[in-house]
N, C-alpha and C. Protein backbone atom coordinates (compact mmCIF):
# COMPACT_ATOMS: atom_id res chain seq x y z
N UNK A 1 0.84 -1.18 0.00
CA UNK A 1 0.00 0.00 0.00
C UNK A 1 0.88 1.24 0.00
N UNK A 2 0.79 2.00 -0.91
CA UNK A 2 2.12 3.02 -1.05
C UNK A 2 0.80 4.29 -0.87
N UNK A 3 1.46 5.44 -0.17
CA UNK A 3 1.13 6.78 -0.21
C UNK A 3 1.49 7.86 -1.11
N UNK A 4 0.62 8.36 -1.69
CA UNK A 4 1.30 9.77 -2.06
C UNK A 4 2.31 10.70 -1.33
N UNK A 5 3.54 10.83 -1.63
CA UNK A 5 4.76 11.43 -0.97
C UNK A 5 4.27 12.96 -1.19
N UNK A 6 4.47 13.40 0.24
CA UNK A 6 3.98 15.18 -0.01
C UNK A 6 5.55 15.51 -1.20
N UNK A 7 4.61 17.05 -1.29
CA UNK A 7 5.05 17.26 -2.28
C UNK A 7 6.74 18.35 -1.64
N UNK A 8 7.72 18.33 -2.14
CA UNK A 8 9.09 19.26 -1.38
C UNK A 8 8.40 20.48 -1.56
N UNK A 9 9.26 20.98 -0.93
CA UNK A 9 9.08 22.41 -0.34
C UNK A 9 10.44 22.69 -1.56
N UNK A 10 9.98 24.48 -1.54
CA UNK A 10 10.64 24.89 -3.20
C UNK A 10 12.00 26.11 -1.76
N UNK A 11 12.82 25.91 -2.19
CA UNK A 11 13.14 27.17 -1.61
C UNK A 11 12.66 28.49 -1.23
N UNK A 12 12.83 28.97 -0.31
CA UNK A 12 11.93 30.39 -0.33
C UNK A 12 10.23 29.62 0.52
N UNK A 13 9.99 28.41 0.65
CA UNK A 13 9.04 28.31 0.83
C UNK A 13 9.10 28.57 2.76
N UNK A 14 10.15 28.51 3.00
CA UNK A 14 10.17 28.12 4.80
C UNK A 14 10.88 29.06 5.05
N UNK A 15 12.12 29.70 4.43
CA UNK A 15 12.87 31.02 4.82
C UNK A 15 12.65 32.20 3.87
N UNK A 16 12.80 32.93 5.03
CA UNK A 16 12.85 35.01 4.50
C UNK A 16 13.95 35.35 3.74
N UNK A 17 14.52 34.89 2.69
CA UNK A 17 15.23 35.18 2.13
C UNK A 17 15.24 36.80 1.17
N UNK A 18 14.00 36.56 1.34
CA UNK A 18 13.77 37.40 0.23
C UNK A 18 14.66 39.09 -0.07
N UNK A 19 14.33 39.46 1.43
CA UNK A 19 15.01 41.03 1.53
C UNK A 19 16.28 40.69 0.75
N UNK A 20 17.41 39.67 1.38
CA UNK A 20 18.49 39.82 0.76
C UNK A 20 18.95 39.57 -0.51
N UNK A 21 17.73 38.77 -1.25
CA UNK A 21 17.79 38.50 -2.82
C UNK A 21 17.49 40.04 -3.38
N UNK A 22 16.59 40.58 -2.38
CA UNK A 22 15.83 41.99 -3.24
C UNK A 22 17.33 42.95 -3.28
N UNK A 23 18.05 43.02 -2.20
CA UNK A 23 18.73 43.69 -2.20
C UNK A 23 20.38 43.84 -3.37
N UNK A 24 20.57 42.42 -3.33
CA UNK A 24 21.17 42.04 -4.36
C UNK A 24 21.13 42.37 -5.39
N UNK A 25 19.57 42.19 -5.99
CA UNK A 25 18.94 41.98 -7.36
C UNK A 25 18.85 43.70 -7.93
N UNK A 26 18.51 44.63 -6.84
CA UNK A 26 18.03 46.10 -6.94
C UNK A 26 19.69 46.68 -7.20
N UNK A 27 20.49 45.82 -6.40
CA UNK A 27 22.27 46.47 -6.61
C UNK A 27 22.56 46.53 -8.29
N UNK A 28 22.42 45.14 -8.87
CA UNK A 28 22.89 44.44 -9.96
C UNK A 28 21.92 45.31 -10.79
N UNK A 29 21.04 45.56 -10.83
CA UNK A 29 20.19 46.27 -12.09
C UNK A 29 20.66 47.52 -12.03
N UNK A 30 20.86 48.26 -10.88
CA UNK A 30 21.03 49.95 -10.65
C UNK A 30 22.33 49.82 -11.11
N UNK A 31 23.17 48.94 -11.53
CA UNK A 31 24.74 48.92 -11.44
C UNK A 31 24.97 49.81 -12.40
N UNK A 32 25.96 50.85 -12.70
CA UNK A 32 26.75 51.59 -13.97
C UNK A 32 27.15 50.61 -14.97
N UNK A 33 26.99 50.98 -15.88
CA UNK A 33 27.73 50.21 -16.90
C UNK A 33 29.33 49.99 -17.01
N UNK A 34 29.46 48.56 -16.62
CA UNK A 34 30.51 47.77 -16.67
C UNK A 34 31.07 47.56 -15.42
N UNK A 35 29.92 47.80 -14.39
CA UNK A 35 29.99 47.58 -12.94
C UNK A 35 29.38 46.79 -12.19
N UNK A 36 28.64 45.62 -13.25
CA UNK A 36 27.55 44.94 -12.76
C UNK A 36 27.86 43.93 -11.87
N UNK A 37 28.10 43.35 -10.64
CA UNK A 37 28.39 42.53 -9.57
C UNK A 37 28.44 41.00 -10.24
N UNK A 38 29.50 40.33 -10.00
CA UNK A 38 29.37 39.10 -10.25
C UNK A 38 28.65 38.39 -9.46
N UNK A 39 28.66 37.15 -10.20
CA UNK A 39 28.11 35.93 -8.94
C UNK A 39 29.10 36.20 -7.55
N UNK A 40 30.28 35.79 -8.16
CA UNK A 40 31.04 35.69 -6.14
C UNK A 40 30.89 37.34 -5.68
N UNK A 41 31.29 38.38 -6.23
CA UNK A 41 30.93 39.66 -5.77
C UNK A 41 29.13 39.36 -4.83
N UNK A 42 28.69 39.08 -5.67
CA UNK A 42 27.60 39.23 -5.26
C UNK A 42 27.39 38.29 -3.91
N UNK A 43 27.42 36.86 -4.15
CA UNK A 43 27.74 36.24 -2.68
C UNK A 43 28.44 37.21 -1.39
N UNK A 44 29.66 37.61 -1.77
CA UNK A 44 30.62 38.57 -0.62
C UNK A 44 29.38 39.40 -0.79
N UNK A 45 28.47 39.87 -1.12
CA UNK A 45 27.63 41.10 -0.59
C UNK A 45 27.33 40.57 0.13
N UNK A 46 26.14 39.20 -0.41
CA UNK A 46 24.75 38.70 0.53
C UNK A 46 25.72 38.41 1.92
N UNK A 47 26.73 38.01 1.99
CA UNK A 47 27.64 37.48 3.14
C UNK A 47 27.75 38.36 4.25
N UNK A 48 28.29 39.72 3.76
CA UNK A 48 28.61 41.16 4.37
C UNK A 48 26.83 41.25 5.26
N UNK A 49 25.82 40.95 4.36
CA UNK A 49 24.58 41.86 4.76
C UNK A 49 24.39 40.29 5.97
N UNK A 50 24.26 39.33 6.09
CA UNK A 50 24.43 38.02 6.87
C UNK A 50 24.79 38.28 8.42
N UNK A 51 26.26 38.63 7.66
CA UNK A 51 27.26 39.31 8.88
C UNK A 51 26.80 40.88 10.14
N UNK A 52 26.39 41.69 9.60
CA UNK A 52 25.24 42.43 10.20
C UNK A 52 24.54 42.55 10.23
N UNK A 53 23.80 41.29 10.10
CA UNK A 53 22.28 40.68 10.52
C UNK A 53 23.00 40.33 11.74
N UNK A 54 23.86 39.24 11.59
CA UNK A 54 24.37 38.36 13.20
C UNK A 54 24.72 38.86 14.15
N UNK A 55 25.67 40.64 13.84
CA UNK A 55 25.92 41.28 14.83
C UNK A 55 25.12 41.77 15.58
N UNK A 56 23.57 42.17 14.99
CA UNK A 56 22.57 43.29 14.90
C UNK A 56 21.82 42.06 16.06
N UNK A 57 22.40 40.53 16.04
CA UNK A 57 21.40 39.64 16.38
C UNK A 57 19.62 39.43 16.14
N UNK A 58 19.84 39.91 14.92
CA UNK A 58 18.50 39.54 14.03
C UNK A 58 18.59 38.49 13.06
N UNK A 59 19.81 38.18 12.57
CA UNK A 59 19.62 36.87 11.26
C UNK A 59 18.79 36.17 11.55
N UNK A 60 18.78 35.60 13.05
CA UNK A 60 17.66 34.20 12.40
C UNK A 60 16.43 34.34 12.59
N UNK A 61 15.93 35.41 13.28
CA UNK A 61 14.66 35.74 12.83
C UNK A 61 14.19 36.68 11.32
N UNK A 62 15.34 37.11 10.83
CA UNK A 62 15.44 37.67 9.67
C UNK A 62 15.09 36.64 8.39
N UNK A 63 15.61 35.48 9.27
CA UNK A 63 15.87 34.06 8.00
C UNK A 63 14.37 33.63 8.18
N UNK A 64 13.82 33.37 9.61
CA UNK A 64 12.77 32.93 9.77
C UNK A 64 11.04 33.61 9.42
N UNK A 65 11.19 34.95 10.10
CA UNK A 65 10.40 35.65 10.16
C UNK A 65 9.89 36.34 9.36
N UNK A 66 11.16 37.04 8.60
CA UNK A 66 11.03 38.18 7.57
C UNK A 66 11.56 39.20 7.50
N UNK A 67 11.66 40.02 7.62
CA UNK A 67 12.11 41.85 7.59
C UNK A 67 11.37 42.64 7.42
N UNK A 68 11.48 43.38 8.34
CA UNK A 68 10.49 44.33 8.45
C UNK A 68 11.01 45.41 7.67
N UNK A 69 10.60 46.96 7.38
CA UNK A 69 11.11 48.04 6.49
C UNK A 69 12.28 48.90 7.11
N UNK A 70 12.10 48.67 8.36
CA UNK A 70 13.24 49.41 9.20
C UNK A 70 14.64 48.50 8.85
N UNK A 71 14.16 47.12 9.40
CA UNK A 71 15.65 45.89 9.23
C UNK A 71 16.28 46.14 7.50
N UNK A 72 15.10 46.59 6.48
CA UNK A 72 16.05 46.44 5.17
C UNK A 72 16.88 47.53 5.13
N UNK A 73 16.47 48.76 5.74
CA UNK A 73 16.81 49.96 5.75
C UNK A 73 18.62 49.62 6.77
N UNK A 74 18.64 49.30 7.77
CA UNK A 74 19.89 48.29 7.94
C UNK A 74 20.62 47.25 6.82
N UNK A 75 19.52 46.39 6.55
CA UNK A 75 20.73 45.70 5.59
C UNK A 75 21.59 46.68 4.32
N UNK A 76 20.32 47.40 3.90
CA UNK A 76 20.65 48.21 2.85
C UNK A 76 22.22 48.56 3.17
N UNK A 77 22.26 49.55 5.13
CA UNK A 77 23.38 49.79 5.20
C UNK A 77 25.12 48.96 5.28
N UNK A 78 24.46 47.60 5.80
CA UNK A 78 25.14 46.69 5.39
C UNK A 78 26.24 46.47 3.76
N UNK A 79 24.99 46.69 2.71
CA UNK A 79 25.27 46.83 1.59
C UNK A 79 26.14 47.80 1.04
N UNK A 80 25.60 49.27 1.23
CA UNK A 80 26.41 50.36 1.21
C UNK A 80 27.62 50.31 1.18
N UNK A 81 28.20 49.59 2.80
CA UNK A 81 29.34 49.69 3.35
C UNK A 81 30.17 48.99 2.56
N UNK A 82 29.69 47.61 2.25
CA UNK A 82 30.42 46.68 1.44
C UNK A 82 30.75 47.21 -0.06
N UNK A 83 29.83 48.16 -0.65
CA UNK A 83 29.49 48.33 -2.05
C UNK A 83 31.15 49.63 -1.86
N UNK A 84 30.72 50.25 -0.90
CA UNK A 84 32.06 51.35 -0.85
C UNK A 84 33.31 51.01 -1.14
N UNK A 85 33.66 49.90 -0.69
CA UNK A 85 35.65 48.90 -0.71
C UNK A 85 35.34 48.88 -1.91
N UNK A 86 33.74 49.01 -3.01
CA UNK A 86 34.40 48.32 -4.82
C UNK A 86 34.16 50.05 -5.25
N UNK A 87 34.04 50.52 -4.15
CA UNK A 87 34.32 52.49 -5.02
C UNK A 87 33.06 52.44 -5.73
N UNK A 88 31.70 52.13 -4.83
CA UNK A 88 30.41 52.71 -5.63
C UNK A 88 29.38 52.92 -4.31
N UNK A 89 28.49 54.06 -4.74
CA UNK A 89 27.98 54.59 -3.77
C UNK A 89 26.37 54.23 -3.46
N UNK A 90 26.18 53.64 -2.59
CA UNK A 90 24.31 53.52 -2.51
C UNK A 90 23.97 54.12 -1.83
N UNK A 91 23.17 54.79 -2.45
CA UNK A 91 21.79 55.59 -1.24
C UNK A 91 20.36 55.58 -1.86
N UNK A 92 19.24 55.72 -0.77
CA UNK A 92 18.44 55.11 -1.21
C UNK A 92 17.52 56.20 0.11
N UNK A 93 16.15 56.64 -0.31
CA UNK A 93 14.97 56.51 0.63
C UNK A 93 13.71 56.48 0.01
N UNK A 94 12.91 56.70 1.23
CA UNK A 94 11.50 55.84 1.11
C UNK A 94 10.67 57.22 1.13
N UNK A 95 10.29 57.56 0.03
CA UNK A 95 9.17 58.24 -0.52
C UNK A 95 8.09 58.54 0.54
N UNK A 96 7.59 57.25 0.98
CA UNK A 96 5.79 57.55 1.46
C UNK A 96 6.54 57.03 2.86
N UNK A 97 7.32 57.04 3.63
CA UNK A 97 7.49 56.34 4.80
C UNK A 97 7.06 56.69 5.95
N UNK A 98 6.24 57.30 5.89
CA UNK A 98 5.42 57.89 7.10
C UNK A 98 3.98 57.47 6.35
N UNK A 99 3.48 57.42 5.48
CA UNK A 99 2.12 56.51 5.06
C UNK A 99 1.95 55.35 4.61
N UNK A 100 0.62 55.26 5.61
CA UNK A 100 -0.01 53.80 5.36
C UNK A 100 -0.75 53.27 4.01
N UNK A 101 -0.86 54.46 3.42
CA UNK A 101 -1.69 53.87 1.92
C UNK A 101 -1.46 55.31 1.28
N UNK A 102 -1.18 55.20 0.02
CA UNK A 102 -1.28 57.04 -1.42
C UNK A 102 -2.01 56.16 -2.23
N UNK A 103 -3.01 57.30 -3.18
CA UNK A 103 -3.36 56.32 -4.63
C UNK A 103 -2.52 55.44 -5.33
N UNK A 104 -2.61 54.69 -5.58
CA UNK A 104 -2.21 53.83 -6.56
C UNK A 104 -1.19 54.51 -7.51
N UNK A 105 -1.94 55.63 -8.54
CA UNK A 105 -1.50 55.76 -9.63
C UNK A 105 -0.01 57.11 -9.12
N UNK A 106 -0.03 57.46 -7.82
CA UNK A 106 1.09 58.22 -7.08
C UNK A 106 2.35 57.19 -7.04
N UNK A 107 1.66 56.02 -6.29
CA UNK A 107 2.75 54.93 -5.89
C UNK A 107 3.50 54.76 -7.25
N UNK A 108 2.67 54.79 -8.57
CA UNK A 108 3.14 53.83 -9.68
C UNK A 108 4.38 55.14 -10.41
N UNK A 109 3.38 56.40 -10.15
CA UNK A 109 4.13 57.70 -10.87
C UNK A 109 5.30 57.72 -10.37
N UNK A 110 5.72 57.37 -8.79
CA UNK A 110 7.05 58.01 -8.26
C UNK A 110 7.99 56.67 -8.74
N UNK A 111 7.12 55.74 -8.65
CA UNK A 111 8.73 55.04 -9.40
C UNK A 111 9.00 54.59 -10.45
N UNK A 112 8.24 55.02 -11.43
CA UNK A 112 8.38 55.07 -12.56
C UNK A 112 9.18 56.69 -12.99
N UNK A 113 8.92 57.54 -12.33
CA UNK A 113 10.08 58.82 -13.02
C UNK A 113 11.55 58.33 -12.01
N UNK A 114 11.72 57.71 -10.87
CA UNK A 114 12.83 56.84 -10.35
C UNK A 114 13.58 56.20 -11.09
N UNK A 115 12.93 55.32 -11.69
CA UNK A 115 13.40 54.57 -13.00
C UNK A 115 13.52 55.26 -14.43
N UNK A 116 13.46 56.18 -14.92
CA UNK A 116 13.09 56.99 -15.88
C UNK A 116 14.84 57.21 -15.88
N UNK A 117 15.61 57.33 -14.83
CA UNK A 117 17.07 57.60 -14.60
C UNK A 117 17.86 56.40 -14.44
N UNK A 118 19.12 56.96 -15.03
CA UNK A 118 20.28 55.26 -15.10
C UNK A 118 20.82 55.15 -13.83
N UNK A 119 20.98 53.96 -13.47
CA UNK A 119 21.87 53.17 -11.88
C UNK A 119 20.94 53.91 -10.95
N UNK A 120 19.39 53.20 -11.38
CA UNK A 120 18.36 53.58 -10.06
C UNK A 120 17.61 52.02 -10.40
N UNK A 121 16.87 51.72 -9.06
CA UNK A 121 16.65 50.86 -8.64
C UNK A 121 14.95 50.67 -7.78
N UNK A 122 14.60 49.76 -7.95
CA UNK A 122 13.20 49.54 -6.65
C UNK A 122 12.88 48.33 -6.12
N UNK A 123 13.09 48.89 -4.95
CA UNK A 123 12.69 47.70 -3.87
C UNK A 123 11.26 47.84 -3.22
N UNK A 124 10.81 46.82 -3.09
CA UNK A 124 9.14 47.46 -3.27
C UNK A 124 8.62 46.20 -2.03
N UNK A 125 8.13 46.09 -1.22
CA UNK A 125 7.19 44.67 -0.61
C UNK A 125 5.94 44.95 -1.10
N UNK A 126 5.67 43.66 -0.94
CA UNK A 126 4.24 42.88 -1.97
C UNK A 126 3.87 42.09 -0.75
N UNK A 127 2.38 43.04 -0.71
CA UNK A 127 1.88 42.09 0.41
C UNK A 127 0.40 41.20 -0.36
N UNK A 128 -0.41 40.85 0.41
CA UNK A 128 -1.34 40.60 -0.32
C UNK A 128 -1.64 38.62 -0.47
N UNK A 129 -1.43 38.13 -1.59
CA UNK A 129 -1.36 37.14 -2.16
C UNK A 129 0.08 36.56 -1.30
N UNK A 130 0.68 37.58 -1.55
CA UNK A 130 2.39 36.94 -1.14
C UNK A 130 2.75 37.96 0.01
N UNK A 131 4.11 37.44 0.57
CA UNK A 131 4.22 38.36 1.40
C UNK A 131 6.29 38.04 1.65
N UNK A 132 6.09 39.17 0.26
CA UNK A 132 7.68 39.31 -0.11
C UNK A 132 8.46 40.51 -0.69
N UNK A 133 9.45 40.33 -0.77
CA UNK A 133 10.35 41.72 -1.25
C UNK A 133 10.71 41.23 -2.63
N UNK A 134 10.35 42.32 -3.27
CA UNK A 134 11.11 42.24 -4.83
C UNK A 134 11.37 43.30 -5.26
N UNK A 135 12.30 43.04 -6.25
CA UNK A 135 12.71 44.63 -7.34
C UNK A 135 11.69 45.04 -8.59
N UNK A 136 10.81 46.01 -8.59
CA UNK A 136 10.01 46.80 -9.74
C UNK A 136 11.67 47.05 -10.54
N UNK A 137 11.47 46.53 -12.15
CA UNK A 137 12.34 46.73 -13.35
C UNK A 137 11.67 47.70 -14.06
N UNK A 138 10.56 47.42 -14.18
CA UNK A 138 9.44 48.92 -14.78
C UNK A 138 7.95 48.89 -14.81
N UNK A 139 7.56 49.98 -14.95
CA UNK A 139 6.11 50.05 -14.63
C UNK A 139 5.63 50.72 -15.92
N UNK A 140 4.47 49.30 -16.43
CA UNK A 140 4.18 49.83 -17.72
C UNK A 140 2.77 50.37 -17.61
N UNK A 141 1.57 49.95 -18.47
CA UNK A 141 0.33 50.87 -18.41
C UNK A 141 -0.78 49.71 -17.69
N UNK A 142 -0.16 48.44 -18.22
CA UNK A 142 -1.31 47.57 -17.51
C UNK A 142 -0.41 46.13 -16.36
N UNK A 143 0.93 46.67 -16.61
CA UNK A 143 1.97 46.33 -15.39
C UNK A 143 3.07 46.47 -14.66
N UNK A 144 3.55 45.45 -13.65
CA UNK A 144 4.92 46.00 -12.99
C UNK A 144 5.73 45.01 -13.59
N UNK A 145 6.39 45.12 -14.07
CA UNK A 145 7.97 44.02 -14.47
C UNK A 145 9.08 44.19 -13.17
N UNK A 146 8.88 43.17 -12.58
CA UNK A 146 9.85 42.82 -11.72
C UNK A 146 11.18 41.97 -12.11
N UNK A 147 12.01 42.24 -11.03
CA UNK A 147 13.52 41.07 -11.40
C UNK A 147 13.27 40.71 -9.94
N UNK A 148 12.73 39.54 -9.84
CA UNK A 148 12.31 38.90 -8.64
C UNK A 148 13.14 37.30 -8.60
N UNK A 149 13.44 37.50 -7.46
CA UNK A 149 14.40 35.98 -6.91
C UNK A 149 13.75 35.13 -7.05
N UNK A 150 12.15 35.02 -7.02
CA UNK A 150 11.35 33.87 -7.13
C UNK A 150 11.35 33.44 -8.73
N UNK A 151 11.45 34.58 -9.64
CA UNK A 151 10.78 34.34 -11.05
C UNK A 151 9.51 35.07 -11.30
N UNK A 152 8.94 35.78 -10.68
CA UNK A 152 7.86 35.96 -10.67
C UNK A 152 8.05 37.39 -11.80
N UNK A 153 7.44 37.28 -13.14
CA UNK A 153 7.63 38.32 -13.79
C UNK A 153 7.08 39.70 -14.10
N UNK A 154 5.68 39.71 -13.23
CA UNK A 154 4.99 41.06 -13.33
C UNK A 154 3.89 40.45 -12.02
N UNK A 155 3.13 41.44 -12.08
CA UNK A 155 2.39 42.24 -11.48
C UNK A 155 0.92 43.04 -12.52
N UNK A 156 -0.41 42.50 -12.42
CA UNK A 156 -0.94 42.96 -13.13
C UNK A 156 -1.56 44.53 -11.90
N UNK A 157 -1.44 45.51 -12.62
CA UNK A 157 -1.83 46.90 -12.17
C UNK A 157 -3.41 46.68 -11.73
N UNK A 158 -3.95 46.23 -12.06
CA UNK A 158 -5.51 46.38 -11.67
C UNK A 158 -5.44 45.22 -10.38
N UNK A 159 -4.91 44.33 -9.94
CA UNK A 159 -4.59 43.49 -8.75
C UNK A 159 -4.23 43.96 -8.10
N UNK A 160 -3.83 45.51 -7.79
CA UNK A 160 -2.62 45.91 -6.91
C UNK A 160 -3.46 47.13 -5.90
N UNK A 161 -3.24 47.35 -5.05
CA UNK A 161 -3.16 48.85 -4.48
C UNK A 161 -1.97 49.01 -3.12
N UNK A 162 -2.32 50.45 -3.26
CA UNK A 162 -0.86 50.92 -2.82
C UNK A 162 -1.12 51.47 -0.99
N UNK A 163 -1.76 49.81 -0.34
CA UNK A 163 -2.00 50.55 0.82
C UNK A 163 -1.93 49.20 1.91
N UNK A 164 -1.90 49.71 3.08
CA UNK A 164 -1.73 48.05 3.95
C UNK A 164 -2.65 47.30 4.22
N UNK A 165 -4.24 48.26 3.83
CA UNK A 165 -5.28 47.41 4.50
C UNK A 165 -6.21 47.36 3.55
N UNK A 166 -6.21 46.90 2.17
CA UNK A 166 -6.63 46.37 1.06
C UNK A 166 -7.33 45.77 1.07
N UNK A 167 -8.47 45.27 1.47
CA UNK A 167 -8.73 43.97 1.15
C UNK A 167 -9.29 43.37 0.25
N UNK A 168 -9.70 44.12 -0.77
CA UNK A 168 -10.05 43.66 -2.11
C UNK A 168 -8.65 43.63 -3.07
N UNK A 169 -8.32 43.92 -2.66
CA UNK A 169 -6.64 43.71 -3.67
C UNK A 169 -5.83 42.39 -3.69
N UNK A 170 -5.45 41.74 -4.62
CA UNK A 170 -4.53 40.93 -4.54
C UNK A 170 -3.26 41.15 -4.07
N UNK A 171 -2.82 42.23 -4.45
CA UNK A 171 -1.47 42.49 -3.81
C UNK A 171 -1.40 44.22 -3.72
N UNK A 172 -1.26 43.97 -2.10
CA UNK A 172 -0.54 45.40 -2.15
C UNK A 172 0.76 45.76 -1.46
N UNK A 173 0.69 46.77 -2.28
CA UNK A 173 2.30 47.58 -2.02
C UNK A 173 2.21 48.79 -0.87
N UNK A 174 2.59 48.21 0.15
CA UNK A 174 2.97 49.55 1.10
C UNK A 174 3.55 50.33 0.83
N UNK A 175 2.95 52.01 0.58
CA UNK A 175 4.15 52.97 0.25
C UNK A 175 4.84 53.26 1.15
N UNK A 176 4.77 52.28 2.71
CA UNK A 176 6.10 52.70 3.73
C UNK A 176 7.14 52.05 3.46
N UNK A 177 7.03 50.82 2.63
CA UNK A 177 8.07 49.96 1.99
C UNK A 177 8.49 49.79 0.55
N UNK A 178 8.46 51.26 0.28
CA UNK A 178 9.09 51.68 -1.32
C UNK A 178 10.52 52.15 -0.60
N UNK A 179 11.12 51.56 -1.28
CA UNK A 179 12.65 52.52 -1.52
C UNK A 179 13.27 52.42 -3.17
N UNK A 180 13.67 53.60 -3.12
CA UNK A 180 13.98 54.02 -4.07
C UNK A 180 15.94 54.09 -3.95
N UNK A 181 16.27 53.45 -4.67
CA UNK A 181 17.92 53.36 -5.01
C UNK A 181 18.33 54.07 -5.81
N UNK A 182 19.96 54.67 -4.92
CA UNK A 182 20.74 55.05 -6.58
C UNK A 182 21.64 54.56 -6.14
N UNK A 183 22.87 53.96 -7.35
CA UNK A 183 23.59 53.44 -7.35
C UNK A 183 24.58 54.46 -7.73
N UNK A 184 26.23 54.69 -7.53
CA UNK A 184 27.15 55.76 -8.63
C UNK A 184 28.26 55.46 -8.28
N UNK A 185 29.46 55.68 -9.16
CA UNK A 185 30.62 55.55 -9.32
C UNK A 185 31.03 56.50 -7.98
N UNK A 186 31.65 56.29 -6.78
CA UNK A 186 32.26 57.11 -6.48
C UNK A 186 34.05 57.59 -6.61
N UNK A 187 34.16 58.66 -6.42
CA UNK A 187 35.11 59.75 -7.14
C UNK A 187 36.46 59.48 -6.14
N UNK A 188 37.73 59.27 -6.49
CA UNK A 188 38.13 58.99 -6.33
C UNK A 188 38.77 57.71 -5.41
């Protein structure tokens, strides 16, 4: 008498990975041209941001739990610091971070003229359906194109609103958890 074997668990299904894929993923797109992070570069990031998680003594609820908008706003600095030793500069803030919900078509306007500029970036949480961090690549008329760690390739605009307590929405986007990136060569 044989059973149906449950089915595995996919990565990402049991840990919070996500912030630090987002963070990665938002570096590598904002990058200058001919500055784009390798694979091992990129590992020594996720490693660096790991490393002051452990000091901060948040990793393993970071791994477990999630991240909240304040903790990315740390890793971010994590990132920064590390991104500085390769002579490039991140900075980054959060638009709506004192609100709980803007229209929609505000949320979509500010990061779309964000993106409108080279070695800029968006880190965005998606609540809703899912409840994860990804990078907005662009925002078109009837979607979001993401570069998401999962695969996940858009975002239909009419599923979305831009507030925490949605509940007719499939997914929404907190505008306290927009950040907006720039990436730049720094000078000498």
């Amino acid at each position: 008498m044989s059973q149906d074997a449950p089915a595995p668990f996919q990565q990402g299904a049991l840990d919070a990975l996500c912030a630090f894929y987002a963070i990665i993923n938002a570096t590598r797109l904002a990058a200058p041209a001919g500055r784009v992070l390798s694979q091992h570069a990129s590992r020594s990031l996720f490693r660096a941001m790991a490393k002051g998680a452990q000091k901060r003594r948040l990793l393993l609820d970071m791994l477990t739990d999630g991240v909240s908008p304040e903790e990315l706003e740390q890793l971010l600095g994590d990132a920064a610091r590390w991104l500085a030793r390769a002579r490039l500069t991140l900075t980054w803030h959060r638009p709506f971070a004192d609100l709980e919900a803007v229209p929609l078509e505000d949320w979509l306007r500010c990061v779309d003229q964000h993106l409108d500029q080279p070695s800029r970036s968006v880190i965005v949480s998606i609540g809703g359906a899912l409840d994860h961090w990804s990078v907005v690549r662009r925002v078109g008329s009837v979607s979001i194109t993401l570069a998401d760690s999962t695969g996940r390739r858009q975002l239909m605009i009419t599923a979305c609103e831009a507030g925490l307590d949605q509940e007719d929405a499939r997914y929404r986007l907190p505008p306290c958890a927009l950040f907006l990136l720039d990436l730049a060569v720094t000078d000498n």
